[in-house]
Protein backbone atom coordinates (compact mmCIF):
# COMPACT_ATOMS: atom_id res chain seq x y z
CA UNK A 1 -0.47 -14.21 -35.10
CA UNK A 2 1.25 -11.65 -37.01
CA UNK A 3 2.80 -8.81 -35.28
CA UNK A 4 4.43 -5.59 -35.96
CA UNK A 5 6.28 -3.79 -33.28
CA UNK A 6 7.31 -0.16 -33.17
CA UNK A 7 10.83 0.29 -31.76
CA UNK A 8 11.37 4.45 -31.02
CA UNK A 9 13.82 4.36 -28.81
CA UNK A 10 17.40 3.66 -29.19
CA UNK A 11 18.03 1.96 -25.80
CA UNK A 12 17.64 -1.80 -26.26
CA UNK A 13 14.75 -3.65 -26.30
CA UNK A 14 16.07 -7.55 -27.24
CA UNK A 15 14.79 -8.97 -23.76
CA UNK A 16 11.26 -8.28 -24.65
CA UNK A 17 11.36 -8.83 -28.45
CA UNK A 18 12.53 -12.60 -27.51
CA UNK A 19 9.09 -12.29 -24.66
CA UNK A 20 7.33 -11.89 -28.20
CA UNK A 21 6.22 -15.28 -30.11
CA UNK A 22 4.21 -14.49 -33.06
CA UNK A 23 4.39 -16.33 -36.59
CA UNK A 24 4.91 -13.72 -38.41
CA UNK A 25 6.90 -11.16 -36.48
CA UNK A 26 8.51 -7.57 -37.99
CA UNK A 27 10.40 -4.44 -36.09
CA UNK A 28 9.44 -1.23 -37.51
CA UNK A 29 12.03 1.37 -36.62
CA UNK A 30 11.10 5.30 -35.86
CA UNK A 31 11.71 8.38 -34.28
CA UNK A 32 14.92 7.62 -32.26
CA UNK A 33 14.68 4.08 -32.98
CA UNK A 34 16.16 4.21 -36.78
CA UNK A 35 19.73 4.50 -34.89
CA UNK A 36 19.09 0.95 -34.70
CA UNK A 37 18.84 0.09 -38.74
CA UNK A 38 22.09 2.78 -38.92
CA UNK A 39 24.75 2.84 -36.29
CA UNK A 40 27.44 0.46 -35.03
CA UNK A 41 28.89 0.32 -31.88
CA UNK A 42 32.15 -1.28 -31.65
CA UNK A 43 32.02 -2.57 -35.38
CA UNK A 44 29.05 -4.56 -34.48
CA UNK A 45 25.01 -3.28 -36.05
CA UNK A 46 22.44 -3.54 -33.41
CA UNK A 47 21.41 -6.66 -32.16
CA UNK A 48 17.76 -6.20 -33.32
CA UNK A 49 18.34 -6.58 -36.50
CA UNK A 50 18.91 -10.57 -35.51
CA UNK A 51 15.12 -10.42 -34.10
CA UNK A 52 12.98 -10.83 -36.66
CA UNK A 53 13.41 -11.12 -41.09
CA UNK A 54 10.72 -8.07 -41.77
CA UNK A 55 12.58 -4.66 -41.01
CA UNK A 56 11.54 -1.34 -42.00
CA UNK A 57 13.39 2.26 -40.75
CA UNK A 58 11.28 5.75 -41.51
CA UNK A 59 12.69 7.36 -43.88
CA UNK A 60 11.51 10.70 -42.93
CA UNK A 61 12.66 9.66 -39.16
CA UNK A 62 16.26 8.91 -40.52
CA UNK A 63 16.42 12.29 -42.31
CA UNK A 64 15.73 14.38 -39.92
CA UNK A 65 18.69 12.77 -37.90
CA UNK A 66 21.44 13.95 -40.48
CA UNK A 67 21.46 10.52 -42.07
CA UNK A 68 20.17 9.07 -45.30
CA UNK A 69 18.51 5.95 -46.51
CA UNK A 70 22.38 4.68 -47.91
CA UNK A 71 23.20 4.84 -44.03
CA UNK A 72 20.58 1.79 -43.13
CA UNK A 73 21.87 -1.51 -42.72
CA UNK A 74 20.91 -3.84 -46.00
CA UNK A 75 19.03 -5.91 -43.72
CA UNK A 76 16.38 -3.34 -43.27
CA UNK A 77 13.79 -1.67 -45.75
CA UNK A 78 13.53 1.92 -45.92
CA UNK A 79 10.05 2.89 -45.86
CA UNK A 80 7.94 6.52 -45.97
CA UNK A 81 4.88 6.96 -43.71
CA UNK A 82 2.51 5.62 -46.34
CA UNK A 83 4.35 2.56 -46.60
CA UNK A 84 4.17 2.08 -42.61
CA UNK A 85 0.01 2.45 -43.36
CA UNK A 86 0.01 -0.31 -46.09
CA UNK A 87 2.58 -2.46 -43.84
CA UNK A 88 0.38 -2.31 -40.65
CA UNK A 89 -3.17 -3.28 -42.41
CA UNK A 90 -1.92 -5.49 -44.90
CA UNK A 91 0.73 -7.74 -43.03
CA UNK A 92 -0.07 -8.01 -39.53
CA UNK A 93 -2.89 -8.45 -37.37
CA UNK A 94 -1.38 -7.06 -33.87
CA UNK A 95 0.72 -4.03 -33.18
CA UNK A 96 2.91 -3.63 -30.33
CA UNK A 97 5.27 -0.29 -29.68
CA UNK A 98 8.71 -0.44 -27.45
């Protein structure tokens, strides 16, 4: 199975990402979630960015938090809301939101 998971919030969510066991698994990061893809705390980038090798933030989600795309970790692709469309029909088969 491939999965997708929408991450909005900025509390974490790493116990139930490592619930998840999918083949193909990748965190897509809005609303209040893109703090994830561009804050440290303590020196240290979140620890959600270990969960899973396909990353995308929302652009338009980062913005409107006073930040910009050079802000996101390099781990993560920046991605606009017609990216997100393509990305959820073309790569994975289930979607999940945190």
């Amino acid at each position: 199975m491939k999965l997708a998971v929408f991450v909005s919030d900025f509390k974490l969510a790493s116990d139930t990402l490592d619930r998840l066991k999918a083949d193909k698994l990748g965190i897509i990061f809005v609303a209040n979630g893109v703090y994830h893809a561009t804050t440290k705390e303590n020196g240290k980038a979140s620890a959600l960015l270990d969960k899973a090798p396909n990353l995308y933030a929302l652009s338009e989600d980062i913005q409107t938090r006073g930040m910009n795309d050079a802000d996101v970790d390099k781990r993560v692709k920046v991605v606009n809301y017609g990216d997100v469309v393509d990305i959820i029909f073309n790569e994975y088969d289930k979607l999940a939101w945190l």
